[in-house]
N, C-alpha and C. Protein backbone atom coordinates (compact mmCIF):
# COMPACT_ATOMS: atom_id res chain seq x y z
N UNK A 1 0.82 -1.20 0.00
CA UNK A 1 0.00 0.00 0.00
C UNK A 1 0.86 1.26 0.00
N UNK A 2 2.37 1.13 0.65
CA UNK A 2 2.47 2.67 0.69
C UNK A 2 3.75 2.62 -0.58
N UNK A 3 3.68 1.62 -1.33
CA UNK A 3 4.10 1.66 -3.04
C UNK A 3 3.36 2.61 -3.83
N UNK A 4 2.14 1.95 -3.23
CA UNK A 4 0.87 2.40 -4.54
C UNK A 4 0.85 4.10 -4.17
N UNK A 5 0.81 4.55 -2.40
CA UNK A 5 0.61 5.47 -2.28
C UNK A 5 1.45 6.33 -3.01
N UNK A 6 2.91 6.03 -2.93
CA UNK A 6 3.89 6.58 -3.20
C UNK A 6 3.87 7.01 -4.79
N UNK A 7 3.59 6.19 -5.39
CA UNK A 7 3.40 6.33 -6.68
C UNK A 7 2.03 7.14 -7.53
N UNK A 8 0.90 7.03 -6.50
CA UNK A 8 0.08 8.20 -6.96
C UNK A 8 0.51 9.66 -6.28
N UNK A 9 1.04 9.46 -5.42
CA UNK A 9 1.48 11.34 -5.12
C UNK A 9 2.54 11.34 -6.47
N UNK A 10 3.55 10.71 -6.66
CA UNK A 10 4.51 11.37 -7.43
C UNK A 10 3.65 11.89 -8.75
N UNK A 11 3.02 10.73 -9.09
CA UNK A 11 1.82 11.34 -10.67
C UNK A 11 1.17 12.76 -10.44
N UNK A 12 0.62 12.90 -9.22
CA UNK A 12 0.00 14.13 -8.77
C UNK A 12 1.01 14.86 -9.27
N UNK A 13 2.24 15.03 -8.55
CA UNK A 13 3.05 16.27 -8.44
C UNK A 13 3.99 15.99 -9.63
N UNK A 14 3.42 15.17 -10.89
CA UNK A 14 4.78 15.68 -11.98
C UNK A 14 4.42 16.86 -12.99
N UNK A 15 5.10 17.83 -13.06
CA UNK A 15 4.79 18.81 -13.71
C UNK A 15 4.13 19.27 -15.18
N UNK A 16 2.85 19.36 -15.24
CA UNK A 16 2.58 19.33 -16.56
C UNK A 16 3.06 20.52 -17.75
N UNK A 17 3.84 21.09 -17.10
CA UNK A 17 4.19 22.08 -17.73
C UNK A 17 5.76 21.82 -18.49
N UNK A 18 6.19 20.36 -18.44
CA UNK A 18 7.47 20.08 -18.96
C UNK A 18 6.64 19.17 -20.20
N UNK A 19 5.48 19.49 -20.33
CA UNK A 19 4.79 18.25 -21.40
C UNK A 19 4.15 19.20 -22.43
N UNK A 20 3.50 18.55 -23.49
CA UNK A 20 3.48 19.23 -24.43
C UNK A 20 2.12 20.31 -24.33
N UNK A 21 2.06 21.55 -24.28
CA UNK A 21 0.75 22.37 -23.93
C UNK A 21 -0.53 21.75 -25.14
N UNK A 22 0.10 21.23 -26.55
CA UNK A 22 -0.90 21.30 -27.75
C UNK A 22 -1.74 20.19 -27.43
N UNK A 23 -1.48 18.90 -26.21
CA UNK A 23 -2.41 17.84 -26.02
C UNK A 23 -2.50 18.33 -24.39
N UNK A 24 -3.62 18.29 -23.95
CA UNK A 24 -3.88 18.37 -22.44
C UNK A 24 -3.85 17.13 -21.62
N UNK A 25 -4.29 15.78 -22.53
CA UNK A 25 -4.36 14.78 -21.59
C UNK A 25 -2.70 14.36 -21.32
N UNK A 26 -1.85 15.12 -22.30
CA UNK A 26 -0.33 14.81 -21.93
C UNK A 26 0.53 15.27 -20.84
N UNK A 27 -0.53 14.61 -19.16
CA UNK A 27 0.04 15.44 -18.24
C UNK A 27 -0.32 14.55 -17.19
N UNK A 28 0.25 14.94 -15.97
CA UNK A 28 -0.39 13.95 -14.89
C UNK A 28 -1.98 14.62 -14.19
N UNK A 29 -3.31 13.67 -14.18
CA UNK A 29 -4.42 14.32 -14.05
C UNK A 29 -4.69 13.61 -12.90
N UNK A 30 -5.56 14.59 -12.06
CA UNK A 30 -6.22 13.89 -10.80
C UNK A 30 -7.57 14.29 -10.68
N UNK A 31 -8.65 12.67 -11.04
CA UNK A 31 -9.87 12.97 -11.07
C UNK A 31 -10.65 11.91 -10.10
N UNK A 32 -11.63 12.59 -9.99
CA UNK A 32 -12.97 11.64 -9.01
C UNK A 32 -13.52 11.10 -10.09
N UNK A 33 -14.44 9.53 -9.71
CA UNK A 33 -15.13 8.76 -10.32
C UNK A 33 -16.62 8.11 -9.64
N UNK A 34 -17.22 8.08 -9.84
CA UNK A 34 -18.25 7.16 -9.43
C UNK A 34 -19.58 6.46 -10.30
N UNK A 35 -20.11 5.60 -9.98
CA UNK A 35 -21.07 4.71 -10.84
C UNK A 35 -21.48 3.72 -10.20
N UNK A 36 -22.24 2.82 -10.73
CA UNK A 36 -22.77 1.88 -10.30
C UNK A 36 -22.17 0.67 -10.72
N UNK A 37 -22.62 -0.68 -10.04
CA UNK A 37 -21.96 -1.83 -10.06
C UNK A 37 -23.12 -2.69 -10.12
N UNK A 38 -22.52 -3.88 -11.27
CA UNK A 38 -23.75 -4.87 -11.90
C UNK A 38 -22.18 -6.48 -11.56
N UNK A 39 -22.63 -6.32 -9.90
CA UNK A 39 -21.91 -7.84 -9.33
C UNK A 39 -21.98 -9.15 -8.86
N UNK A 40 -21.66 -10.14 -9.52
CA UNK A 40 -22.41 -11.45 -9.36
C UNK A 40 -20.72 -12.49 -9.28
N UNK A 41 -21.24 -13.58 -8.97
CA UNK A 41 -19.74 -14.25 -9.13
C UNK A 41 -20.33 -15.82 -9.86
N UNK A 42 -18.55 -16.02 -10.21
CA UNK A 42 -18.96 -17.45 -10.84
C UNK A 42 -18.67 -18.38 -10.36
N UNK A 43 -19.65 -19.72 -9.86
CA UNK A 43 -19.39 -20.53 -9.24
C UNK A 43 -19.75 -21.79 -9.67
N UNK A 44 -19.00 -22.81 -9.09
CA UNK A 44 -19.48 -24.26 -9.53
C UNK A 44 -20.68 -24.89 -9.18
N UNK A 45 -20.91 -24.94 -7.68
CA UNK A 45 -21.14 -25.05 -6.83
C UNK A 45 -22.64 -24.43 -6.40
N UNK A 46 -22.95 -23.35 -7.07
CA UNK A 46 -23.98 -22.14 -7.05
C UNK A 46 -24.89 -21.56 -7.74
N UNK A 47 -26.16 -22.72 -8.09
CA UNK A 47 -26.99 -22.62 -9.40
C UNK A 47 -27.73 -21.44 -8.79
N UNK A 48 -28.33 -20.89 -10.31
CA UNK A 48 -29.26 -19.28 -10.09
C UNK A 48 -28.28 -18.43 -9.16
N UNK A 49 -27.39 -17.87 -9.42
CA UNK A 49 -26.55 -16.89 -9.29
C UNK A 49 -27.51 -15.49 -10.21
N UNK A 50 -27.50 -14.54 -9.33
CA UNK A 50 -28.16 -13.17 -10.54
C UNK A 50 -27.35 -11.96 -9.63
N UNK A 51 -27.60 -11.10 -10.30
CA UNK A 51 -26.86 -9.96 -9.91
C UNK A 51 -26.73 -9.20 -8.58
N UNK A 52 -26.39 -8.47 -8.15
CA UNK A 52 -26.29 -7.50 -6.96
C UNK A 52 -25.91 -5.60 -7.28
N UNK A 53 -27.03 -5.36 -7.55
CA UNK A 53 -26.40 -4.26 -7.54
C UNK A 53 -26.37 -2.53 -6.81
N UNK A 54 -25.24 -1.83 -6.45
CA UNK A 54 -25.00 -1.33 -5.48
C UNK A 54 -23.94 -0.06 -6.39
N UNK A 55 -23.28 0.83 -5.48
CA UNK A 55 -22.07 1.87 -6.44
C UNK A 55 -20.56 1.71 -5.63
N UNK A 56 -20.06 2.55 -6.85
CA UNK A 56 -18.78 2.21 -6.46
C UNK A 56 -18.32 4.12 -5.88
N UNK A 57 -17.41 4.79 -5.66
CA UNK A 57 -17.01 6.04 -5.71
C UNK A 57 -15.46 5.78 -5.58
N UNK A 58 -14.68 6.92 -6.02
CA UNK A 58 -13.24 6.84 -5.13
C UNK A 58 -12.44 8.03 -6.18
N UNK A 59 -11.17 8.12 -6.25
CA UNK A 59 -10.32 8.57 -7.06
C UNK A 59 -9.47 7.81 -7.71
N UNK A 60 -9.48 8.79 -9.59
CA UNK A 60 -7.99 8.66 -10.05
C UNK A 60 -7.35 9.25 -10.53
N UNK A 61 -5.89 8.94 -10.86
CA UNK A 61 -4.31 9.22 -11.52
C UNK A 61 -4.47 9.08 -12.68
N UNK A 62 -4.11 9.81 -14.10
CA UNK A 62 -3.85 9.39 -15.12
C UNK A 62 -2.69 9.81 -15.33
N UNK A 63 -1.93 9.12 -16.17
CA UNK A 63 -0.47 10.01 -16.65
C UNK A 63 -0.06 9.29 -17.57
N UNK A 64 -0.10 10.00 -18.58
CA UNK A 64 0.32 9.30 -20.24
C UNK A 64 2.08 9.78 -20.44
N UNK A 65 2.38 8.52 -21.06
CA UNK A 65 3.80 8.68 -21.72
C UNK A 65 4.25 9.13 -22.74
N UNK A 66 2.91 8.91 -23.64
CA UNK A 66 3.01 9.87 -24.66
C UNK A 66 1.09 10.18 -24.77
N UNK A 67 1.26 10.79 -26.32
CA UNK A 67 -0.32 11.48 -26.54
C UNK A 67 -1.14 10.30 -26.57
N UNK A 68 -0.57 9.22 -26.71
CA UNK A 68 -1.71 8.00 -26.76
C UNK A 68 -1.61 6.93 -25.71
N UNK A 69 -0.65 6.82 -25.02
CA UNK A 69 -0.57 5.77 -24.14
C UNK A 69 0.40 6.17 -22.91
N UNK A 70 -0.21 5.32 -21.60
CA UNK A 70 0.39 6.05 -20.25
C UNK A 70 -0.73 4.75 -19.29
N UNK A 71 -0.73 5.08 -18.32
CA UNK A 71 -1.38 4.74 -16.80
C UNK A 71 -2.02 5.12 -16.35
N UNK A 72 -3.21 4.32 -15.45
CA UNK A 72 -3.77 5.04 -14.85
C UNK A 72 -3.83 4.15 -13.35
N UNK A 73 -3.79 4.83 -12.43
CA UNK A 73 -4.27 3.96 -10.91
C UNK A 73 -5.41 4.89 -10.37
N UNK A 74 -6.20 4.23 -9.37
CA UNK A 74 -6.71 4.11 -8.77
C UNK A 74 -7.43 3.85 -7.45
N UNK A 75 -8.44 4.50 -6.69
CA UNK A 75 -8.40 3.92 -5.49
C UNK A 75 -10.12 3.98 -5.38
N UNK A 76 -10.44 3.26 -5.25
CA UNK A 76 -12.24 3.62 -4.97
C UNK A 76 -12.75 2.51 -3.92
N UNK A 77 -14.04 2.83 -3.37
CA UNK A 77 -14.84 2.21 -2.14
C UNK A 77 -15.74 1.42 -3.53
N UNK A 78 -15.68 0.08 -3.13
CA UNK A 78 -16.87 -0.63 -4.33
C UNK A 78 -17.56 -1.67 -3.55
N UNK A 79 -18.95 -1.72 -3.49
CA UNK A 79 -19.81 -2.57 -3.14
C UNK A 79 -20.51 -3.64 -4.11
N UNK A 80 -19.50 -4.77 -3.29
CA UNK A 80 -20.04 -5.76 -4.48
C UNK A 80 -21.22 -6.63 -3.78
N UNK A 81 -20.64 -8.26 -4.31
CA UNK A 81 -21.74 -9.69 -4.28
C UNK A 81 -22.28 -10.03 -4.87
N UNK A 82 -23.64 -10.56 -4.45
CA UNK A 82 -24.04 -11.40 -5.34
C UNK A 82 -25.51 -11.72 -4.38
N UNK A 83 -26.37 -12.13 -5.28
CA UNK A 83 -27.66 -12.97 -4.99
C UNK A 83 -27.65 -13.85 -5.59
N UNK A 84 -28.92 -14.90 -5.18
CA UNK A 84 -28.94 -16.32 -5.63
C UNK A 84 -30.19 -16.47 -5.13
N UNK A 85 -31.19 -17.17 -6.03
CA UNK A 85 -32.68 -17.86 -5.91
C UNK A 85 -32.33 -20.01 -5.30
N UNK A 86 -33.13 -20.10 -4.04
CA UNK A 86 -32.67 -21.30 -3.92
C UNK A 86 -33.46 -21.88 -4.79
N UNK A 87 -33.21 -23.50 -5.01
CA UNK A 87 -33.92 -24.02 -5.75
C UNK A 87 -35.22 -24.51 -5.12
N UNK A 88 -35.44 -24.76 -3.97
CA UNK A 88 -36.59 -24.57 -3.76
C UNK A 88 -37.30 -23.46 -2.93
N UNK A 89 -38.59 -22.99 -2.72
CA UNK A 89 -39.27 -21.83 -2.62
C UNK A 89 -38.74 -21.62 -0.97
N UNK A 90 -37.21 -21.15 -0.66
CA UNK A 90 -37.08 -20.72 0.60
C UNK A 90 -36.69 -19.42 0.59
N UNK A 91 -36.83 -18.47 -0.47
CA UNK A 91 -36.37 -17.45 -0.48
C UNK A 91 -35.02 -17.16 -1.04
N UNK A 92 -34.61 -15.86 -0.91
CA UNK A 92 -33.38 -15.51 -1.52
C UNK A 92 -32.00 -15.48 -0.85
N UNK A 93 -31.00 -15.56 -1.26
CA UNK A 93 -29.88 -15.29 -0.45
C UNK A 93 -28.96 -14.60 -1.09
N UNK A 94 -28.11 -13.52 -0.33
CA UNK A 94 -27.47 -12.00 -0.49
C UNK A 94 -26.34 -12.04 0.03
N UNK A 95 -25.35 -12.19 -0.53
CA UNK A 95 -23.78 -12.11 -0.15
C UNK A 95 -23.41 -10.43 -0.30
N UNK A 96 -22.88 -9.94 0.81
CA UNK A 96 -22.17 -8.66 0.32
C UNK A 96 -21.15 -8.23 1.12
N UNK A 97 -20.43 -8.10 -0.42
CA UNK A 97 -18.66 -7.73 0.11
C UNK A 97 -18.29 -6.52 -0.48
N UNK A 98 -17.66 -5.86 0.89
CA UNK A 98 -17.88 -4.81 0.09
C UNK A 98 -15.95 -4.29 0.51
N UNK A 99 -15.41 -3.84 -0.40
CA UNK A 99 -13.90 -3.54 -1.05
C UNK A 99 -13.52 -1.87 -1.37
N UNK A 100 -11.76 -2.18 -1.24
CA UNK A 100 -11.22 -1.37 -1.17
C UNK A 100 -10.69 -1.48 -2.50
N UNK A 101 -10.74 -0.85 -3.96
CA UNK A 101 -10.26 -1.54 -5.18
C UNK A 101 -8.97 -0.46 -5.30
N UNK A 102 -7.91 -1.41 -5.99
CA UNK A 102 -7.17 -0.39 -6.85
C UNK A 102 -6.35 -1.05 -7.71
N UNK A 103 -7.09 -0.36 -9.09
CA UNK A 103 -6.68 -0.94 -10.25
C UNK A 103 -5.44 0.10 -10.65
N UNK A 104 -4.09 -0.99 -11.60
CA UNK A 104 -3.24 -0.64 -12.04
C UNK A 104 -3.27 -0.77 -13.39
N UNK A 105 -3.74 0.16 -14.30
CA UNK A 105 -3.66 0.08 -15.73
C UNK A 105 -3.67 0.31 -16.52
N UNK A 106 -2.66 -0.18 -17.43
CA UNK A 106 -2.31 0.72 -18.64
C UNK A 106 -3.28 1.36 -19.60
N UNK A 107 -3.32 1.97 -20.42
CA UNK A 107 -4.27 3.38 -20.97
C UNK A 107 -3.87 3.27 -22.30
N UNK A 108 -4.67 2.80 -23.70
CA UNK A 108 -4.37 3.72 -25.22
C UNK A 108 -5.31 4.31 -25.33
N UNK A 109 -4.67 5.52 -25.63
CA UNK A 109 -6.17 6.22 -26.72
C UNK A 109 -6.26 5.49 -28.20
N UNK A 110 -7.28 5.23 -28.45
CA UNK A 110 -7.29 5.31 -30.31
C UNK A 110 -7.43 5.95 -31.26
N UNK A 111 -8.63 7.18 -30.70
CA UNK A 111 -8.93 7.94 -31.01
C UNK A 111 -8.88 8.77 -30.07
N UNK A 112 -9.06 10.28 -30.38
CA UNK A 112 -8.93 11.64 -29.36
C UNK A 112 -10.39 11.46 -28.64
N UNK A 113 -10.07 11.17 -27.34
CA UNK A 113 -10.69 11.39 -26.07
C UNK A 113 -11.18 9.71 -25.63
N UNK A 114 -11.56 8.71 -26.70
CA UNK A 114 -11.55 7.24 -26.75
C UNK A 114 -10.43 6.33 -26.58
N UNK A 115 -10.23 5.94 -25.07
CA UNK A 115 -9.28 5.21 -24.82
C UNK A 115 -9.61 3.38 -24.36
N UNK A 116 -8.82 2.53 -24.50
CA UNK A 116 -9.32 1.56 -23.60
C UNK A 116 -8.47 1.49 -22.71
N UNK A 117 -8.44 0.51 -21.64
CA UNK A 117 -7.83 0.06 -20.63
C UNK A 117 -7.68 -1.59 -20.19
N UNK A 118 -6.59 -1.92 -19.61
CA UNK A 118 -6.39 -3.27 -18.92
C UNK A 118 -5.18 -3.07 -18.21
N UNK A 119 -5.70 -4.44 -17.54
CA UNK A 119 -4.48 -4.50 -16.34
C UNK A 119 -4.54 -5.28 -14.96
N UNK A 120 -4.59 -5.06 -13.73
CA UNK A 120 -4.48 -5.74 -12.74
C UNK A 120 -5.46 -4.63 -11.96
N UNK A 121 -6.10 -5.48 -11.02
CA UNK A 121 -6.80 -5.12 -9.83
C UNK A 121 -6.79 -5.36 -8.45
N UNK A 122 -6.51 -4.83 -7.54
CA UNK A 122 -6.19 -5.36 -6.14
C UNK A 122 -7.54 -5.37 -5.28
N UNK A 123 -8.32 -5.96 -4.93
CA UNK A 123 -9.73 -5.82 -3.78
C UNK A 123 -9.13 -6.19 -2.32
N UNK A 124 -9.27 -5.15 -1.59
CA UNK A 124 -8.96 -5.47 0.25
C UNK A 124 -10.65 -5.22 0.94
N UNK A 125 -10.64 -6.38 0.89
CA UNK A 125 -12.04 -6.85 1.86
C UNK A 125 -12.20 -5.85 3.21
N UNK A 126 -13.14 -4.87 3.13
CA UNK A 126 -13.21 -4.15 4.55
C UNK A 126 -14.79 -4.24 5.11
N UNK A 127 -15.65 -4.93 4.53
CA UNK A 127 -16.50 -5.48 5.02
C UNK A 127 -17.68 -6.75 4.48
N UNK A 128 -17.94 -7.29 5.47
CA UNK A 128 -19.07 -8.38 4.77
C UNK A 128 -20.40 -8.93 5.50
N UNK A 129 -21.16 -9.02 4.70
CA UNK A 129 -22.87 -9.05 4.99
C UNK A 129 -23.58 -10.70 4.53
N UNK A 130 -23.58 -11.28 5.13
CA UNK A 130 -24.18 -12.74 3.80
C UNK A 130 -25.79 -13.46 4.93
N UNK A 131 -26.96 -12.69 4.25
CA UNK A 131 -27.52 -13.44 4.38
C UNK A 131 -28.80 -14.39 3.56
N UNK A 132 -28.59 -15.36 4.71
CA UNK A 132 -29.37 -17.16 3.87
C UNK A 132 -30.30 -17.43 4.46
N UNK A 133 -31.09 -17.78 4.66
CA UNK A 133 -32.24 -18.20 4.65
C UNK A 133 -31.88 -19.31 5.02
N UNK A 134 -32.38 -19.94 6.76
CA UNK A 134 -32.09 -21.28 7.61
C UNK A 134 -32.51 -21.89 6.62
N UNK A 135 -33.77 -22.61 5.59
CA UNK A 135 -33.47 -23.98 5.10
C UNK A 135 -32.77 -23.99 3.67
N UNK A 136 -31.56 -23.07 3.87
CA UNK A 136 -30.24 -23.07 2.59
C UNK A 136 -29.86 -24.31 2.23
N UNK A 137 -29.50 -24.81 1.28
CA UNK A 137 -29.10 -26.00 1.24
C UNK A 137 -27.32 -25.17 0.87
N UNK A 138 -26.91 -24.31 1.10
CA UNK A 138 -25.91 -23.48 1.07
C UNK A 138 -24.89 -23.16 2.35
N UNK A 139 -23.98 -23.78 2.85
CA UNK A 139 -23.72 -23.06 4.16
C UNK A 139 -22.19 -21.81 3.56
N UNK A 140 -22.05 -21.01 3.87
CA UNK A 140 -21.35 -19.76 3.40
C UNK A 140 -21.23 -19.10 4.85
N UNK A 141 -19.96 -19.19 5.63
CA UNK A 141 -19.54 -18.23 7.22
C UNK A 141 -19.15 -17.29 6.39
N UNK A 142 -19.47 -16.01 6.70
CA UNK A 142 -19.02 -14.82 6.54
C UNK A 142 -17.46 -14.79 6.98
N UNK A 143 -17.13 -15.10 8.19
CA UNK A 143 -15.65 -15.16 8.47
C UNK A 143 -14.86 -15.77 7.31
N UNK A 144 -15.34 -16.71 6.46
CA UNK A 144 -14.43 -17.54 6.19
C UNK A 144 -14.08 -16.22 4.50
N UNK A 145 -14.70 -15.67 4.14
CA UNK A 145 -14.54 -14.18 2.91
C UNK A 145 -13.32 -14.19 3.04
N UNK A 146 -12.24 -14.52 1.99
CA UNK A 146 -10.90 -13.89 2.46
C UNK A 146 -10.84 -12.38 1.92
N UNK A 147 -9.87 -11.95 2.69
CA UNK A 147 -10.20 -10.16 2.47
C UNK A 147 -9.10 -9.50 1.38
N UNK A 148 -8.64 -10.51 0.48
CA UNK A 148 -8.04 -9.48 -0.52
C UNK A 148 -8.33 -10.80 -2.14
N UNK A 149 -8.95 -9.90 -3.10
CA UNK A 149 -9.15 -10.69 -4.34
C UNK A 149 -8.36 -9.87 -5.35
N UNK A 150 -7.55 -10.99 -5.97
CA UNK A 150 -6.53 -10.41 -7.09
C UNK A 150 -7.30 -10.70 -8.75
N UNK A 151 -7.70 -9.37 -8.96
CA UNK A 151 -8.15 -9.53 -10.52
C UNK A 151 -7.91 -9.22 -11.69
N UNK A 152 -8.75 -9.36 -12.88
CA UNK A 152 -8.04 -8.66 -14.03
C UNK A 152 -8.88 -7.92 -14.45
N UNK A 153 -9.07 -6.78 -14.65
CA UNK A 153 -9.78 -5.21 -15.31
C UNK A 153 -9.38 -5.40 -16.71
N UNK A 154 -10.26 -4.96 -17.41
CA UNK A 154 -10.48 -4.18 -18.74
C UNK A 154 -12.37 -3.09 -19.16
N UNK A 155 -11.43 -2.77 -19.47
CA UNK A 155 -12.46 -1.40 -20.03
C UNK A 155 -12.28 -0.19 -21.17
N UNK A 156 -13.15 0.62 -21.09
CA UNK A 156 -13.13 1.55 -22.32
C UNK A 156 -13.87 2.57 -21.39
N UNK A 157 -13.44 3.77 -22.24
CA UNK A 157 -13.69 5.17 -21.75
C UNK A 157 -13.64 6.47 -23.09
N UNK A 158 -14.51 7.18 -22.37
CA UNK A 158 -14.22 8.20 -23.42
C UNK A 158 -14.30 9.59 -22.66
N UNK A 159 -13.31 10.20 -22.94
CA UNK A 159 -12.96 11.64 -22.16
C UNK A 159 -13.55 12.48 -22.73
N UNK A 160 -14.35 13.82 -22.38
CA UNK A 160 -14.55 14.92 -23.27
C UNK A 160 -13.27 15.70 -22.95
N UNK A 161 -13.83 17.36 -23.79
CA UNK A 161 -11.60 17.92 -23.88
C UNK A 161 -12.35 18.68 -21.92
N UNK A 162 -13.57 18.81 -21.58
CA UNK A 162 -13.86 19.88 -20.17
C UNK A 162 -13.25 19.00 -19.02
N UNK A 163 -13.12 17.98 -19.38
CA UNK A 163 -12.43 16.93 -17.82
C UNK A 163 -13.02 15.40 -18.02
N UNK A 164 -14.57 15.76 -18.67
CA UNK A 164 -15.97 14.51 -17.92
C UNK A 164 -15.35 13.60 -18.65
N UNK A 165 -15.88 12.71 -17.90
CA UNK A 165 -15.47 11.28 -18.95
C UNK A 165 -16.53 10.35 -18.44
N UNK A 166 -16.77 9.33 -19.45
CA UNK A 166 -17.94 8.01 -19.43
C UNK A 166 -17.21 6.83 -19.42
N UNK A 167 -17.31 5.60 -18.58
CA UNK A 167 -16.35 4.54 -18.60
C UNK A 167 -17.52 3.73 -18.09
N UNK A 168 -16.77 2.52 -18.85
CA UNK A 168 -17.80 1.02 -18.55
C UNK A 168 -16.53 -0.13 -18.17
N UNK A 169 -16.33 -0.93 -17.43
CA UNK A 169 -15.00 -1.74 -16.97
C UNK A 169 -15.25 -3.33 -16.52
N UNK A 170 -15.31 -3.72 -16.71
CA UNK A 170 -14.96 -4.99 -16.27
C UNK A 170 -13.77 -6.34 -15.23
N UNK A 171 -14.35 -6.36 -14.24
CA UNK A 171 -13.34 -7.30 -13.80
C UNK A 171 -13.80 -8.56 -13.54
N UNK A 172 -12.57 -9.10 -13.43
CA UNK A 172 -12.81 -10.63 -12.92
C UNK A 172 -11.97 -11.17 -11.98
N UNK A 173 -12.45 -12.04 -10.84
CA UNK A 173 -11.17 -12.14 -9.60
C UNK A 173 -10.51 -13.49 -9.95
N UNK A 174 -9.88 -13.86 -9.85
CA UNK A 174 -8.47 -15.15 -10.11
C UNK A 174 -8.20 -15.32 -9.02
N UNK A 175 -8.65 -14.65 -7.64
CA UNK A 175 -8.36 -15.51 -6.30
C UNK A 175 -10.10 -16.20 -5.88
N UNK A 176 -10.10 -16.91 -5.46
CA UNK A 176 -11.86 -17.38 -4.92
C UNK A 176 -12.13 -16.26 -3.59
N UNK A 177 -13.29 -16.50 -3.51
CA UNK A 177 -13.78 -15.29 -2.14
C UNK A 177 -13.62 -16.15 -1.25
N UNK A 178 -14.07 -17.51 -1.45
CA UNK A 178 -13.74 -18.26 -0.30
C UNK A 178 -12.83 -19.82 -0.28
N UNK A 179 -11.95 -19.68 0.35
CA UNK A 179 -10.93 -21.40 0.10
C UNK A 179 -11.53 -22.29 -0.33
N UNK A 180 -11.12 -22.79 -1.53
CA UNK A 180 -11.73 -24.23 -2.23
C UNK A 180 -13.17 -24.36 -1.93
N UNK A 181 -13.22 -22.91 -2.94
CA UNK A 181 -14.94 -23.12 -2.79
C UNK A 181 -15.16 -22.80 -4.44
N UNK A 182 -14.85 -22.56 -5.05
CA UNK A 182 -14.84 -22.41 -6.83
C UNK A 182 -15.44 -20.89 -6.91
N UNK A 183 -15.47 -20.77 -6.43
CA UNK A 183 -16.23 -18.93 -6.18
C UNK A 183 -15.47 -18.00 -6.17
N UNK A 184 -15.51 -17.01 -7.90
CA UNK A 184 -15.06 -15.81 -8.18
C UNK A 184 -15.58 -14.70 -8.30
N UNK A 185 -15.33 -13.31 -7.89
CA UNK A 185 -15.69 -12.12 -7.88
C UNK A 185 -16.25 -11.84 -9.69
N UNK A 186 -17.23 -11.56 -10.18
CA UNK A 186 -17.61 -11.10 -11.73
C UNK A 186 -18.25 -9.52 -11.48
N UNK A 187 -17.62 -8.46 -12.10
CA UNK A 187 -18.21 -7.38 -11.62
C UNK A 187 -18.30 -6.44 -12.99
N UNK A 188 -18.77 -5.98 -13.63
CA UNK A 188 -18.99 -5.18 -14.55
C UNK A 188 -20.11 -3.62 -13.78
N UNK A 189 -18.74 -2.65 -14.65
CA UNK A 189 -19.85 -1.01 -13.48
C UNK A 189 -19.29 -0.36 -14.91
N UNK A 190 -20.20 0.67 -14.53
CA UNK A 190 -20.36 1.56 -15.31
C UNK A 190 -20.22 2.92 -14.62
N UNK A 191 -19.63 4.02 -15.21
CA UNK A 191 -19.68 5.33 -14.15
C UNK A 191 -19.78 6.68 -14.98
N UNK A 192 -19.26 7.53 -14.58
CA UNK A 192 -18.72 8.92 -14.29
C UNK A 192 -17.89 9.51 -14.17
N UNK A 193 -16.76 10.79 -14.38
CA UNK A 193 -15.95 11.11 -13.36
C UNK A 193 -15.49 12.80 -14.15
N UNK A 194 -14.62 13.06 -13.65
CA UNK A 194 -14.07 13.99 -13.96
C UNK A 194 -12.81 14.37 -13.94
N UNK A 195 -11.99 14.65 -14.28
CA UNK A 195 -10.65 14.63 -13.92
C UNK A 195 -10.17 16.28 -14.23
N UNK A 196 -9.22 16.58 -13.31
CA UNK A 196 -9.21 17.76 -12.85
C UNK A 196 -7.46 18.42 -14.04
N UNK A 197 -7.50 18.85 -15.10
CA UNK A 197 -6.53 19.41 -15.64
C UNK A 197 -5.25 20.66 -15.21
């Protein structure tokens, strides 16, 4: 953590004035984000899985290396999980985990203000909610949530030249939420943000 920290102050404070004035995004930018989250996970184990959905907020870093390609990190509060219909009429059950995200990842534009993105995602578990319905044929301890999921992000975005920007992203977790249980984080959000020039 105090890598990551270290490395978004320096982006903050590199001077955009040693970069080229004729492109603006050719600089280090610091913007807010927020949106909503469409989160479910994939499991073996876990028929009728359907969505959960809740928002995300937080801040980011951009800083391009050149006019088309550079980095971006991140830090945002995201509320995930998941629901599930049992198979028989006992009602519903509601997992919710809710994370500290911060994605590391690289940035092309293709076009002016249309960029995509990929890369790595870090989730630190800072809280969790799971409830089941006594005749579950499901048992799920909340304790047992491990509290950090390692994933992979990709997405697309499009900047206007005033700051705003529209982004849709995708991740997927490669660690399980819970030990040898086949159960991965699936999260697709959509947002907002602005980034400050």
């Amino acid at each position: 953590m105090k890598q990551i920290s270290l490395f978004l102050l320096v982006n903050i404070l590199l001077p955009s004035g040693t970069l080229s004035q004729d492109y603006p995004l050719q600089s280090a930018l610091l913007g807010i984000k927020g949106g909503v989250n469409f989160s479910t996970a994939n499991a073996e184990n876990i028929d009728n899985l359907d969505f959960r959905t809740d928002f995300y907020v937080g801040l980011a870093v951009e800083a391009l290396i050149t006019e088309k390609f550079g980095f971006q990190v991140e830090t945002f509060y995201s509320r995930q999980g998941f629901e599930y219909e049992e198979l028989i009429n006992v009602g519903k059950g509601i997992v919710k985990i809710d994370y500290i995200q911060v994605p590391i990842l690289a940035k092309a534009y293709l076009i002016e203000g249309f960029n995509i993105q990929g890369g790595l995602q870090l989730g630190f578990k800072v809280n969790e909610d799971v409830d089941i319905p006594l005749e579950s044929n499901i048992s799920l301890d909340p304790n047992t949530i491990r509290d950090f999921d390692f994933q992979l992000a990709s997405g697309i975005e499009y900047k206007f030249k005033n700051g705003f920007f529209v982004q849709a992203r995708y991740s997927y977790g490669l660690s399980e939420i819970i030990d040898n249980s086949e159960i991965h984080n699936s999260l697709l959000s959509t947002g907002i943000g602005f980034m400050f020039y």
